[in-house]
Protein backbone atom coordinates (compact mmCIF):
# COMPACT_ATOMS: atom_id res chain seq x y z
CA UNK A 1 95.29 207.23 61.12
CA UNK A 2 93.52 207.85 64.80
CA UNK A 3 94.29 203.96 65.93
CA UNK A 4 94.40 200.53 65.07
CA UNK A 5 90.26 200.36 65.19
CA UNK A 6 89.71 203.50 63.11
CA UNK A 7 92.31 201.60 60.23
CA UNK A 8 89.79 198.61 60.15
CA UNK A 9 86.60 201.09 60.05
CA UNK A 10 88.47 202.45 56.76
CA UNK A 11 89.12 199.29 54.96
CA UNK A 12 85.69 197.63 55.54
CA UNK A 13 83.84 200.34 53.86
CA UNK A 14 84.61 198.67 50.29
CA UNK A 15 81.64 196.93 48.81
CA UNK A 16 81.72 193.72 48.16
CA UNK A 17 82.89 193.47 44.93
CA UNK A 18 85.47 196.18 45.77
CA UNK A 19 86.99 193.90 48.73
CA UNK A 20 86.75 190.58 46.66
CA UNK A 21 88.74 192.59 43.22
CA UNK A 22 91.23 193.99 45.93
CA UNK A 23 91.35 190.97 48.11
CA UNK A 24 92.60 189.42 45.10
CA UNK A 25 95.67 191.22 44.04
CA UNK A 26 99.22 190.88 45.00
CA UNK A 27 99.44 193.43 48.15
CA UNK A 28 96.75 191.86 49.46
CA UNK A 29 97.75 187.88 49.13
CA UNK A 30 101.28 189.46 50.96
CA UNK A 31 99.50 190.71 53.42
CA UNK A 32 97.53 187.71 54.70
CA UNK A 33 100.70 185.58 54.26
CA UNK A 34 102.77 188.01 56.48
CA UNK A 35 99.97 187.82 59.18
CA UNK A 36 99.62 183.91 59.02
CA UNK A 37 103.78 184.21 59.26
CA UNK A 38 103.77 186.47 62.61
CA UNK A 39 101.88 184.58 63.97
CA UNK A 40 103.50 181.36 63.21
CA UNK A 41 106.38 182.96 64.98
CA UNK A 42 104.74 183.44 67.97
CA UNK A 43 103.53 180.81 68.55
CA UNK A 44 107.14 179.31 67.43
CA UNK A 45 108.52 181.92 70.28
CA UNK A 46 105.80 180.91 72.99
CA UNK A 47 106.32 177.77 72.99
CA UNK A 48 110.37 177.30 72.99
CA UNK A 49 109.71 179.64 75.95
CA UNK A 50 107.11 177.23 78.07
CA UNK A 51 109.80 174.42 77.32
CA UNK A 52 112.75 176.61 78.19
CA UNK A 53 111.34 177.75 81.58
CA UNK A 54 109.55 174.28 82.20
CA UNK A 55 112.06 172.07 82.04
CA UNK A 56 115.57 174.12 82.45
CA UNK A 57 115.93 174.45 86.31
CA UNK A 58 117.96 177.66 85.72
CA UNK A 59 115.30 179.46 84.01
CA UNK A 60 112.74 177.78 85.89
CA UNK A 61 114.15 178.81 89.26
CA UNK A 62 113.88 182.36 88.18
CA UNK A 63 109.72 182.18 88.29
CA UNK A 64 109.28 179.63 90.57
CA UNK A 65 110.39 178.89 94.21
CA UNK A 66 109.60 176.35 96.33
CA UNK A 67 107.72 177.16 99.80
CA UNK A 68 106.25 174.82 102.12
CA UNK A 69 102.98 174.36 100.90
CA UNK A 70 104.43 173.29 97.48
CA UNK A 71 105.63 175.85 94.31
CA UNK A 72 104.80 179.15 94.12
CA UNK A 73 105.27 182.43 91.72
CA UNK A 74 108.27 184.57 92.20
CA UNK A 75 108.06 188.07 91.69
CA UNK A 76 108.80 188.09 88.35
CA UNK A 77 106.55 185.29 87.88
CA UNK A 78 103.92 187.52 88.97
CA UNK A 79 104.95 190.06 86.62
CA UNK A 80 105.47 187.93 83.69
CA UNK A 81 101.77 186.72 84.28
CA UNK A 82 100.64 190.51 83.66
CA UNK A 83 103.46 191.34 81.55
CA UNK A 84 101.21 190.14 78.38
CA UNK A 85 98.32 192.23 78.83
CA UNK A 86 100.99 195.27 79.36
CA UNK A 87 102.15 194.44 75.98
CA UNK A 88 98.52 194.02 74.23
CA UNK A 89 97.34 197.29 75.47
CA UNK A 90 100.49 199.51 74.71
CA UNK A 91 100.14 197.85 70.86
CA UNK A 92 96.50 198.93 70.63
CA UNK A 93 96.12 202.10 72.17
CA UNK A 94 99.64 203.38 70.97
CA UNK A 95 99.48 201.84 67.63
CA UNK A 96 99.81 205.10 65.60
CA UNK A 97 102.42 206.48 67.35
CA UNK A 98 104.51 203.03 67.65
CA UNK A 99 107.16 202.10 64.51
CA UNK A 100 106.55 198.83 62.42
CA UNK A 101 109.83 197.63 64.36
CA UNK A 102 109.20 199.16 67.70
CA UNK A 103 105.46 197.63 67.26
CA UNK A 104 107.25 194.36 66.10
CA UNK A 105 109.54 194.15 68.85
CA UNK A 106 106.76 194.32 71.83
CA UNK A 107 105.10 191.70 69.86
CA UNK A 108 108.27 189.30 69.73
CA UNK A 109 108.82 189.95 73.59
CA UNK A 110 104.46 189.55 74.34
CA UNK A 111 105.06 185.94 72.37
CA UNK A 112 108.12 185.42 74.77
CA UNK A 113 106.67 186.61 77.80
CA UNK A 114 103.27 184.33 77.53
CA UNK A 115 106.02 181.05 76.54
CA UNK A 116 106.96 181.76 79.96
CA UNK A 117 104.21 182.64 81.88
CA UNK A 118 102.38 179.50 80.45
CA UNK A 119 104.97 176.88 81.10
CA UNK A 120 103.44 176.13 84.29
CA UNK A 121 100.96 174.18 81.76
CA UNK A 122 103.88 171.94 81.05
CA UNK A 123 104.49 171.32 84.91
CA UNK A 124 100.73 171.11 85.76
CA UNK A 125 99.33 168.64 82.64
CA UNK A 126 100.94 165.38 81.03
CA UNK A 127 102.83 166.05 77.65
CA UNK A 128 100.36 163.91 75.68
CA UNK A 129 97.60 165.76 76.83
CA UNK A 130 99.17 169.14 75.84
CA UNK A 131 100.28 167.61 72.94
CA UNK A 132 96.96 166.37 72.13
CA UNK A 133 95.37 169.56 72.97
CA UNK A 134 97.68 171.56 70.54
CA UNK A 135 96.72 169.45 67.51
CA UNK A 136 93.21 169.74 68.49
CA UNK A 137 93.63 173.41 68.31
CA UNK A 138 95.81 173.54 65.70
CA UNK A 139 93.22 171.63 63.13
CA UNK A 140 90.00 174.13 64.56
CA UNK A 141 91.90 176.97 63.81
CA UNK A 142 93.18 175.95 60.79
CA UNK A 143 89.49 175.00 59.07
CA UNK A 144 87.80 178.11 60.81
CA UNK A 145 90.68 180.14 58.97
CA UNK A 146 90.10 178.56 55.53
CA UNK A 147 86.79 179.09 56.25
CA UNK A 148 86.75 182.50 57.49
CA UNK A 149 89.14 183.35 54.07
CA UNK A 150 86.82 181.56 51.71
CA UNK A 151 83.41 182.13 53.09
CA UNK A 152 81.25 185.28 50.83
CA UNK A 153 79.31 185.51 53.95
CA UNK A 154 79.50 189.15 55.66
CA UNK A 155 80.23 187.71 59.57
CA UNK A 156 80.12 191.10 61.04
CA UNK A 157 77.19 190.25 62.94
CA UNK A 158 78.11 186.61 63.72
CA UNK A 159 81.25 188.42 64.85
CA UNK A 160 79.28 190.97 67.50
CA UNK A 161 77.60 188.07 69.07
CA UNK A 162 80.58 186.02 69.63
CA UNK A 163 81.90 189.53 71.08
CA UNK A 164 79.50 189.45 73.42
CA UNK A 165 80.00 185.98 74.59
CA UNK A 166 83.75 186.52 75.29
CA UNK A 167 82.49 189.45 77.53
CA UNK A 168 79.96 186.57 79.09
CA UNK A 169 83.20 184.64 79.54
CA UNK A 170 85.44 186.84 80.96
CA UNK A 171 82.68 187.99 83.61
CA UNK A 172 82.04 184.43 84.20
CA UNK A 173 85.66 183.78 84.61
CA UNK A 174 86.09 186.58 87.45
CA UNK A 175 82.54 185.47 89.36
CA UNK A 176 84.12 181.56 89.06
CA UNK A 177 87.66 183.05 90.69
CA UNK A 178 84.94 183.28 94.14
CA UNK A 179 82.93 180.72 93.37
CA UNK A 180 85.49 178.08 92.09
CA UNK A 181 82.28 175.80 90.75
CA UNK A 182 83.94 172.97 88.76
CA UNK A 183 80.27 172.74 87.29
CA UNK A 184 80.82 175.99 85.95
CA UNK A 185 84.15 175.91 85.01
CA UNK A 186 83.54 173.46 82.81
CA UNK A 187 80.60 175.29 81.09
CA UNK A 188 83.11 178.23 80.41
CA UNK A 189 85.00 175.74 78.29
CA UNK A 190 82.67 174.29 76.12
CA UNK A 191 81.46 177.45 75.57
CA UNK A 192 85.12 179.48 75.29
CA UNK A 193 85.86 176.74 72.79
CA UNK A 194 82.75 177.62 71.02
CA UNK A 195 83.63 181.47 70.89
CA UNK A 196 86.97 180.99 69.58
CA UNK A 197 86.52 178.49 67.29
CA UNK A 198 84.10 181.00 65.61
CA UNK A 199 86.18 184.04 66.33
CA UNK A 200 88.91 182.74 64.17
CA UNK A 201 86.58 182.51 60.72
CA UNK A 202 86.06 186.30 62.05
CA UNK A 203 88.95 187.41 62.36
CA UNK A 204 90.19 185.77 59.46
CA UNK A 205 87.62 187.76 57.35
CA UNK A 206 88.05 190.80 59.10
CA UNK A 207 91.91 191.01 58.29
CA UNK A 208 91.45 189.86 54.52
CA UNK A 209 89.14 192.66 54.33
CA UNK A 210 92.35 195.04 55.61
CA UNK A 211 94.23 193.53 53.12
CA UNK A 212 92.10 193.88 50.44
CA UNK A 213 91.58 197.81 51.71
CA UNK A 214 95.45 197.99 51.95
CA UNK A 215 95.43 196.88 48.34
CA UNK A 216 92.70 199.33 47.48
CA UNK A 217 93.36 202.68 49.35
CA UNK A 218 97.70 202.37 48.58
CA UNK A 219 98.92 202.08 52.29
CA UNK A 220 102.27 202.54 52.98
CA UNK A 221 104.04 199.76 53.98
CA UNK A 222 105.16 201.43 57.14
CA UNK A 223 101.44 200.88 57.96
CA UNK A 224 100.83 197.85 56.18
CA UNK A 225 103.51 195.95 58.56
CA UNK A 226 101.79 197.24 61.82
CA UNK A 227 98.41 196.05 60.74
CA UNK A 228 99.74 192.89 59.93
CA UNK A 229 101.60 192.66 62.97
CA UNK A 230 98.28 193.45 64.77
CA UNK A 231 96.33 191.00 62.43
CA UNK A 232 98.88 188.15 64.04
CA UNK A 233 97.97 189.31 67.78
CA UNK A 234 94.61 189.02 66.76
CA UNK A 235 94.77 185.49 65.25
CA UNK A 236 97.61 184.37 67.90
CA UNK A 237 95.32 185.22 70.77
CA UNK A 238 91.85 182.93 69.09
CA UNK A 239 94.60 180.09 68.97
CA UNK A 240 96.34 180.44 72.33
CA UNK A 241 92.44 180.59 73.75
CA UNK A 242 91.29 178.20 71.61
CA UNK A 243 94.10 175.83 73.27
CA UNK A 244 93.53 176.81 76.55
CA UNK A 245 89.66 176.29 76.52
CA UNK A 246 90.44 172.45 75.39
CA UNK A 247 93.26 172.00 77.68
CA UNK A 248 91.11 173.38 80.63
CA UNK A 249 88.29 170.65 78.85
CA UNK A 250 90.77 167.48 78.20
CA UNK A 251 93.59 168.26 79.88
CA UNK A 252 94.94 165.10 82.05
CA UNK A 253 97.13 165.68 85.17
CA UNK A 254 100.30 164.89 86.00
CA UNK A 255 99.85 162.75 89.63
């Protein structure tokens, strides 16, 4: 295996009837359960992180400090805000050489390091609204999953265009850091929300079709428990996003 892309170029060659008699077998119905359970942990980790470092002044000391225009990061506030993307790119672009626990164990601490980094959301919006927000989330993703899982529909293409407006987004995102248009902000949401919502019926599809190519080409299950690890990073991040975008859209403020 070359990388974590060149494994999902290999499994998506099947035909259709090839991925749907795979997809179907016992490997493959594993597989897609032990993504959906990774990333159930994360997002288990992520958030007893937010309330750990929200709400216990110990750990919430260690991020935060009080100045005189109000609170501000610490320095390893600042690096737990980067710390994430550290994690996401060593996983991707060091995914063959990584070990299904070594690869495990940077996704455990990226779950634990965004929990803490994000429980400034828990300082910064009322509990309801977070609450709220979650649930929202929570009931997108879950449809656009079933969906993505039960659909016959080939989404590659629907998935390049919704590639192409995350790229929109993120551009958008950087141009709004000068800008800071509240006009515009609130365009990026509705349309983030769109994106993500649709990017998790993609990426649902795209890791059954691993699956049903892990059932179909004999992986080993060295392999098969990094791409499933990497299936939950993909499917954590479309939820976390997901949340975000509606928090950013509905999100009420604490006074």
């Amino acid at each position: 295996m070359d990388n974590y892309k060149q494994e999902f170029t290999n499994y998506t060659v099947l035909d259709s009837q090839q991925t749907t008699a795979a997809a179907t077998g016992t490997v493959a119905k594993k597989f897609m359960a032990n993504v959906f359970a990774w990333m159930f942990i994360a997002i288990g980790i992520s958030t007893l992180m937010s309330l750990l470092f929200a709400n216990v002044e110990s750990f919430r000391s260690l991020l935060y400090v009080e100045t005189t225009k109000g609170m501000a990061m610490s320095g390893l506030g600042m690096f737990l805000s980067f710390a994430p993307l550290i994690f996401v790119l060593v996983m991707s672009f060091a995914f063959t050489r990584l070990s299904a626990p070594l690869l495990t164990l940077f996704f455990i601490l990226y779950a634990a390091t965004v929990g803490a980094s994000l429980s400034i959301i828990l300082m910064v919006y009322t509990a309801g609204s977070v609450v709220g927000c979650f649930g929202a989330a929570a009931a997108m993703f879950g449809v656009m999953a079933v969906l993505g899982y039960t659909t016959d529909k080939d989404l590659t293409s629907f998935g390049r265009i919704l590639m192409m407006g995350l790229i929109g987004i993120v551009i958008a995102m950087v141009i709004n850091m000068f800008m800071r248009s509240s006009g515009l902000d609130y365009l990026i949401s509705i349309i983030g929300v769109a994106v993500f919502t649709g990017l998790t019926a993609y990426d649902t599809q795209k890791i059954k079709r691993i699956g049903a190519g892990i059932e179909y080409e004999g992986t080993s299950a060295n392999d098969t428990k990094k791409l499933a690890i990497m299936g939950a990073l993909n499917l954590y991040l479309d939820f976390l996003n997901l949340f975000l975008m509606l928090l950013r859209l509905f999100g009420g403020r604490k006074d």
